[in-house]
N, C-alpha and C. Protein backbone atom coordinates (compact mmCIF):
# COMPACT_ATOMS: atom_id res chain seq x y z
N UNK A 1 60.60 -9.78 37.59
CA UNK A 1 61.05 -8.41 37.76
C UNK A 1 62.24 -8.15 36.84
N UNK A 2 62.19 -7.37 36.55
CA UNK A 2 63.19 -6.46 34.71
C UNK A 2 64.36 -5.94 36.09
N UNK A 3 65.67 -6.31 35.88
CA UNK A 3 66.60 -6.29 36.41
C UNK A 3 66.94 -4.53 36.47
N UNK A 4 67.62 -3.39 36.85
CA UNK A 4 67.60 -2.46 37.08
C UNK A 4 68.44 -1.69 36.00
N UNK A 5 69.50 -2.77 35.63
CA UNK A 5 70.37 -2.27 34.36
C UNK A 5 69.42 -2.57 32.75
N UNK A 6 68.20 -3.26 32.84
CA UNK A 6 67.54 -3.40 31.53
C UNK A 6 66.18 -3.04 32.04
N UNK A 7 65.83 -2.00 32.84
CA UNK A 7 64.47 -1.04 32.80
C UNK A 7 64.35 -0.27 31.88
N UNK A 8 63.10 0.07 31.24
CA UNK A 8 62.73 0.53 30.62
C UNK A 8 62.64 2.17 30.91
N UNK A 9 63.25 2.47 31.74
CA UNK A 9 63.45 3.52 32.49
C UNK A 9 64.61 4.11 32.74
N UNK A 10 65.48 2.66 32.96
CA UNK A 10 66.87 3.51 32.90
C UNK A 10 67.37 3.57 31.13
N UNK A 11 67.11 3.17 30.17
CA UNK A 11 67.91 2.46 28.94
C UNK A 11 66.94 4.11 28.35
N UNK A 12 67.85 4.80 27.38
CA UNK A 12 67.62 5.86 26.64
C UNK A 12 67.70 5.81 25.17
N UNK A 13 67.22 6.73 24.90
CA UNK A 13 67.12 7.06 23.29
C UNK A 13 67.59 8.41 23.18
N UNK A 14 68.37 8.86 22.56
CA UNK A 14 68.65 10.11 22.53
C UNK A 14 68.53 10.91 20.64
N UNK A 15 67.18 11.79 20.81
CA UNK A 15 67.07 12.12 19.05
C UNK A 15 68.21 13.33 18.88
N UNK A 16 68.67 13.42 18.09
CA UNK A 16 69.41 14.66 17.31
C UNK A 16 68.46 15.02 15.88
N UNK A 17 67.79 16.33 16.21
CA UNK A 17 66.84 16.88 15.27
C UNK A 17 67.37 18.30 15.02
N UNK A 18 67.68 18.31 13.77
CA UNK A 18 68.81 19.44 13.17
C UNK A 18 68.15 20.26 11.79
N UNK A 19 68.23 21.45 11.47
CA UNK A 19 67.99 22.29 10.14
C UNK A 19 69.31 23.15 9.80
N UNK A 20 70.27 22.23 8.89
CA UNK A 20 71.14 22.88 8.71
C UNK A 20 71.17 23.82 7.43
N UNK A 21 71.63 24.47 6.85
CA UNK A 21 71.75 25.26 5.81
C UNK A 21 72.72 24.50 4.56
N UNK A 22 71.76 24.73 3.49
CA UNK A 22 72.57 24.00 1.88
C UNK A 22 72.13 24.72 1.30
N UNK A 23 72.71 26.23 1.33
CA UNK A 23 72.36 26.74 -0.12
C UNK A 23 73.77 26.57 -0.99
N UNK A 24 75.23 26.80 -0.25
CA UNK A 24 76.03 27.22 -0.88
C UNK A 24 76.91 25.51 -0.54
N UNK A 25 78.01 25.51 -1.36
CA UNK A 25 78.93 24.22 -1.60
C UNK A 25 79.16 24.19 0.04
N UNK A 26 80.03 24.97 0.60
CA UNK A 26 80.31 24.81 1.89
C UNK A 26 78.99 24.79 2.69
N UNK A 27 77.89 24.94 2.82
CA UNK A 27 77.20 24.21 3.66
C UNK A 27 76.96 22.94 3.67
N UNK A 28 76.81 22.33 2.22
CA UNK A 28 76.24 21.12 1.66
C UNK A 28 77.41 20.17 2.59
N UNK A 29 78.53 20.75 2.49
CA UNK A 29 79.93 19.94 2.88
C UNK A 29 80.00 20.02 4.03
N UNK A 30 79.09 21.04 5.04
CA UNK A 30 79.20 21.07 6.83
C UNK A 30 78.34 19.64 6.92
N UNK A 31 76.64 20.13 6.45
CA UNK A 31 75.63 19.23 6.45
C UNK A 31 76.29 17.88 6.51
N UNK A 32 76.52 17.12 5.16
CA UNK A 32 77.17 15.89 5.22
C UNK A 32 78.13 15.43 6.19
N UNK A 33 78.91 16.24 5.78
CA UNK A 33 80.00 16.05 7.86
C UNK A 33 79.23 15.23 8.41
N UNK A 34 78.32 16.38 9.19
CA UNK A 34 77.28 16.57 10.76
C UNK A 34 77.33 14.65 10.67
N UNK A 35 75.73 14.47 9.44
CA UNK A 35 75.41 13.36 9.00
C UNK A 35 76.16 12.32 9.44
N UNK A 36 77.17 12.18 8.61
CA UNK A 36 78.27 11.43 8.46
C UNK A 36 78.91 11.16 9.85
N UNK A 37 79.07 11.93 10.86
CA UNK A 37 79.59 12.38 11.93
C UNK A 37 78.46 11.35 12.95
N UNK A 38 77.28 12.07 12.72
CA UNK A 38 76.18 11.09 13.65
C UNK A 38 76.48 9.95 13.47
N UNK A 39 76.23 8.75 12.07
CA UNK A 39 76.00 7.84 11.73
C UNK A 39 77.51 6.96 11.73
N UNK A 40 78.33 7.82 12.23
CA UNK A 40 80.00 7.28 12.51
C UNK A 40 79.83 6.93 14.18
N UNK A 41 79.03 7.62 14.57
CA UNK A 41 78.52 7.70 16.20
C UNK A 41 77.62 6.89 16.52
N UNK A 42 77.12 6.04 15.46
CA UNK A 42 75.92 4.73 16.15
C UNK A 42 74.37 5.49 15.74
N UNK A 43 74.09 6.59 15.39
CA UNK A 43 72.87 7.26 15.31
C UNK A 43 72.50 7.01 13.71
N UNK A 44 70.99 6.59 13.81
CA UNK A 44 70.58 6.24 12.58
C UNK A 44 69.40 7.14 12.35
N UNK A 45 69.09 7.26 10.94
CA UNK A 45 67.84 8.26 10.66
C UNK A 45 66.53 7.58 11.22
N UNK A 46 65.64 8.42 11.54
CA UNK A 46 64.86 8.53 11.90
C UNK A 46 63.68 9.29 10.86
N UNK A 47 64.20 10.12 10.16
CA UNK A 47 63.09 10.92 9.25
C UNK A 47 64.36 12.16 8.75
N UNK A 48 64.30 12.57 7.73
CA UNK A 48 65.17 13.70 6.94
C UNK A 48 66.28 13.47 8.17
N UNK A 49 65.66 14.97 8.96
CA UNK A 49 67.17 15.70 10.02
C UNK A 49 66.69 15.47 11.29
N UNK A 50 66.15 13.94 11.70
CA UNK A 50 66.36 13.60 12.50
C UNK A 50 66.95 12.06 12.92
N UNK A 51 67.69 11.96 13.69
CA UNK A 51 68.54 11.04 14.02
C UNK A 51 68.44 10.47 15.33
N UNK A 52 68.90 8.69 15.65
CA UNK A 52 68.53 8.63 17.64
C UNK A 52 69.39 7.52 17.05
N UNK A 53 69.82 7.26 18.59
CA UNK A 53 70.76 6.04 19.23
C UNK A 53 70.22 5.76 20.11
N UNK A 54 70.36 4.12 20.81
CA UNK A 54 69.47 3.56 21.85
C UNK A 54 71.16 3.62 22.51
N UNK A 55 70.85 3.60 24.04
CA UNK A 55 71.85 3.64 24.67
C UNK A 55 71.29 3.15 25.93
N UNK A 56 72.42 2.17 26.71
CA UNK A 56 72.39 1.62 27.58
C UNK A 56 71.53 2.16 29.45
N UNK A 57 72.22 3.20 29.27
CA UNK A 57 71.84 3.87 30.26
C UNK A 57 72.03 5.15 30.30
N UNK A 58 71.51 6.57 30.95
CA UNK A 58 71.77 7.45 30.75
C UNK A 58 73.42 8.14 30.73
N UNK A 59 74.05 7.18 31.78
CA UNK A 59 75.73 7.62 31.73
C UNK A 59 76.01 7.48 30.29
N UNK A 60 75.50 6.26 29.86
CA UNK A 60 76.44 6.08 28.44
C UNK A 60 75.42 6.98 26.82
N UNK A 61 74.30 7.53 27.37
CA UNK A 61 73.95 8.80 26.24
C UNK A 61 74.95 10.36 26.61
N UNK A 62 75.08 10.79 27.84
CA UNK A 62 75.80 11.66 28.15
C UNK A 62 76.58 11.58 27.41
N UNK A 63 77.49 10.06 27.28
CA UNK A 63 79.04 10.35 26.63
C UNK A 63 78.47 10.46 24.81
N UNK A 64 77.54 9.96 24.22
CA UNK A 64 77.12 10.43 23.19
C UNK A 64 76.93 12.01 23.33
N UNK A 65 76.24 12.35 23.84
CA UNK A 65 75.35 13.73 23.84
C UNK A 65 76.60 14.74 23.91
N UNK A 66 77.89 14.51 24.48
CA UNK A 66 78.99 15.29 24.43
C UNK A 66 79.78 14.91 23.48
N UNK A 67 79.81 13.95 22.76
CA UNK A 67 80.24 13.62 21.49
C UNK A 67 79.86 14.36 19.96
N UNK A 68 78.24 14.70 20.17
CA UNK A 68 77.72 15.12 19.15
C UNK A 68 78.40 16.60 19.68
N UNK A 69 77.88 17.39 20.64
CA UNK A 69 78.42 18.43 21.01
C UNK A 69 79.46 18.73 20.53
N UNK A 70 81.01 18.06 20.56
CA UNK A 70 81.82 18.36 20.00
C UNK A 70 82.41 18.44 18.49
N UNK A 71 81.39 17.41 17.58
CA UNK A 71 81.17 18.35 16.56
C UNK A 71 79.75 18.81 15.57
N UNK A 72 79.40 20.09 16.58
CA UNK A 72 78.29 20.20 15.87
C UNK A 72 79.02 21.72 14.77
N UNK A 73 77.83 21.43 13.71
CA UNK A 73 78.23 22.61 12.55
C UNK A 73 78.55 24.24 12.96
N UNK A 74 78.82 25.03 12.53
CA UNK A 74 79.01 26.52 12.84
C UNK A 74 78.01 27.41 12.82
N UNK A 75 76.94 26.75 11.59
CA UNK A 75 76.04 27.44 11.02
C UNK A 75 74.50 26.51 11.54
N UNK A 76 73.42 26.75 11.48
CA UNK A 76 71.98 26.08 11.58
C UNK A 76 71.92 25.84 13.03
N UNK A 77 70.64 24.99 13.12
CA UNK A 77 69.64 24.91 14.55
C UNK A 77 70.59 22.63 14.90
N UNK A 78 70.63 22.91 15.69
CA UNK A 78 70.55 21.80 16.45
C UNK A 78 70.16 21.24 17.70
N UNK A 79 69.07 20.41 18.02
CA UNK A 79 68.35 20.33 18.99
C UNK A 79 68.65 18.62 19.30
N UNK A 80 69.09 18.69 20.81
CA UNK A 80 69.29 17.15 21.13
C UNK A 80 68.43 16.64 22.89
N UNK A 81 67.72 15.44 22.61
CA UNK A 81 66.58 15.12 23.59
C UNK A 81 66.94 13.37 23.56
N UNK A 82 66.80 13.77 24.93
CA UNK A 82 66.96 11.95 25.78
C UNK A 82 65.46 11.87 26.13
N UNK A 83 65.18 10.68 25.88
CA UNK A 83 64.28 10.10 26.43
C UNK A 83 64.01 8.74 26.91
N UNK A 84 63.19 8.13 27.79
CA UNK A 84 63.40 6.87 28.32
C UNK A 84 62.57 5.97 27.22
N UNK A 85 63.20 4.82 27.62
CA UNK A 85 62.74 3.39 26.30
C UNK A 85 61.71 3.44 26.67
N UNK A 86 60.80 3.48 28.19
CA UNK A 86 59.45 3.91 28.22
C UNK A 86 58.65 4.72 27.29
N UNK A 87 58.96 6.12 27.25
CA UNK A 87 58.41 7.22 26.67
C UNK A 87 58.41 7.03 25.02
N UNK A 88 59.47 6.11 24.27
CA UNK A 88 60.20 5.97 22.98
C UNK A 88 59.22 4.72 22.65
N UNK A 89 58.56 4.01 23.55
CA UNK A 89 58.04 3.06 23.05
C UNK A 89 56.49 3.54 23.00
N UNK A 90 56.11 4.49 23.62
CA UNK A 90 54.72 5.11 23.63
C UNK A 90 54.30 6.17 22.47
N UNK A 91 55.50 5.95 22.04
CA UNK A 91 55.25 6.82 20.29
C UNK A 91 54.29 6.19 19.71
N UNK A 92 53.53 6.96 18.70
CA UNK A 92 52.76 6.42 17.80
C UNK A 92 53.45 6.92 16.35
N UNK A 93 53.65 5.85 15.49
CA UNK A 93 54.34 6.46 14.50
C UNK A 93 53.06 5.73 13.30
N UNK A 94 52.88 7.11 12.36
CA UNK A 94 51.84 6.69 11.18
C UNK A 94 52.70 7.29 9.90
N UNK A 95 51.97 6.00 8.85
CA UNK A 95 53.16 6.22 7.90
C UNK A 95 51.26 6.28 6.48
N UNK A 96 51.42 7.81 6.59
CA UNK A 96 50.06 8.12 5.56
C UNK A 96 49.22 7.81 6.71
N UNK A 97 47.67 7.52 6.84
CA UNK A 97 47.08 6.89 7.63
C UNK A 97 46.96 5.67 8.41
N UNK A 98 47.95 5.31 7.97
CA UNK A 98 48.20 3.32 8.59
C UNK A 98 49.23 3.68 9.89
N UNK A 99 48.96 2.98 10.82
CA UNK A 99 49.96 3.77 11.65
C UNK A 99 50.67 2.07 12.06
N UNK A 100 52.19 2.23 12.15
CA UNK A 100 53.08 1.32 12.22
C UNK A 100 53.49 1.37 13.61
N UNK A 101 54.16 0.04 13.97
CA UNK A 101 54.37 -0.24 15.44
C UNK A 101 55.92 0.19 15.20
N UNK A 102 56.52 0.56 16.66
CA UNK A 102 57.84 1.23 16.35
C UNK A 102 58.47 -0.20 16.19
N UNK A 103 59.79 0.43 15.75
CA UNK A 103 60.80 -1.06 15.57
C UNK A 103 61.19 -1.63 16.90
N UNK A 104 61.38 -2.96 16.78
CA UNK A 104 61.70 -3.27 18.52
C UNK A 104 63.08 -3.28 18.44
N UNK A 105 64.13 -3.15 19.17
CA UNK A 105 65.36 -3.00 19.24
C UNK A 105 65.50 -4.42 20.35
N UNK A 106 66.04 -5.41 20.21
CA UNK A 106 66.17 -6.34 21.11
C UNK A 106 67.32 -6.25 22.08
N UNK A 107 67.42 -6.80 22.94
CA UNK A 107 68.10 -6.00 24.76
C UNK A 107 69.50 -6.73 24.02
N UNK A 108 70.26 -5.60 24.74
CA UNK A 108 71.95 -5.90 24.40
C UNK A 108 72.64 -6.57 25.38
N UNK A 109 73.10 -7.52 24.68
CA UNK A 109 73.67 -9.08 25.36
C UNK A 109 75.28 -8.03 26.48
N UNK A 110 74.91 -8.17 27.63
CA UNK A 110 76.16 -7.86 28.33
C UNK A 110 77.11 -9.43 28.58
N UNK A 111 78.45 -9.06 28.41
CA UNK A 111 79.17 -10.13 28.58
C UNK A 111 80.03 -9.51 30.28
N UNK A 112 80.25 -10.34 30.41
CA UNK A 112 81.36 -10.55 31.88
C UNK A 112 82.83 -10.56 31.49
C-alpha cells in the first residue's frame, strides 16, 4: 500500500499555459520576465507557453499557484490547472506520429 503522503492522488502537477503579447520591446520584456519568473519558481517547459511543476501535495501547489499569481503580466491570457499525478500520468503525449511515454519524475526523498 502507497503511503498517503506519496499517492498518486494526493502529489500534483500544476500547468501554467499562457499567450502573452510580443509585438512591441516592452512586451517582449513582460514575456521574458513571466518565463524567467516561472522557471525561477521550479516550473519547466512543457511546449512553447506552457509550463508545470510537480508538487508534493496540493497545500504545497497552492503556495506555487499564489506565487505565479503574484506575478503575472498586465497584458495577455493566463490560464493555471492542477492536476493529480494520476490524471498527469494518463496523458498521451505524441511527438509527429510516434507517441512517447511521459517522463517519470522519481518520488522525492523526504528527510526527518
Amino acid at each position: 500500500m502507497i503511503p498517503e503522503r506519496l499517492s498518486e492522488y494526493r502529489i500534483m502537477w500544476i500547468l501554467v499555459l499562457f499567450d502573452l503579447p510580443t509585438e512591441t520591446k516592452k512586451d517582449k520584456k513582460a514575456y521574458a520576465l513571466f518565463r524567467k519568473q516561472l522557471m525561477c519558481d521550479g516550473f519547466t517547459m512543457f511546449q512553447f507557453s506552457i509550463y508545470l511543476r510537480h508538487c508534493a501535495s496540493r497545500e504545497n501547489a497552492d503556495v506555487h499557484i499564489r506565487r505565479v499569481k503574484s506575478f503575472l503580466p498586465n497584458m495577455g491570457q493566463v490560464g493555471i490547472l492542477c492536476i493529480t499525478d494520476k490524471q498527469f500520468g494518463d496523458m498521451e503525449i505524441f511527438i509527429g506520429k510516434k507517441k512517447e511515454e511521459p517522463v517519470a519524475h522519481g518520488q522525492q526523498l523526504e528527510l526527518f
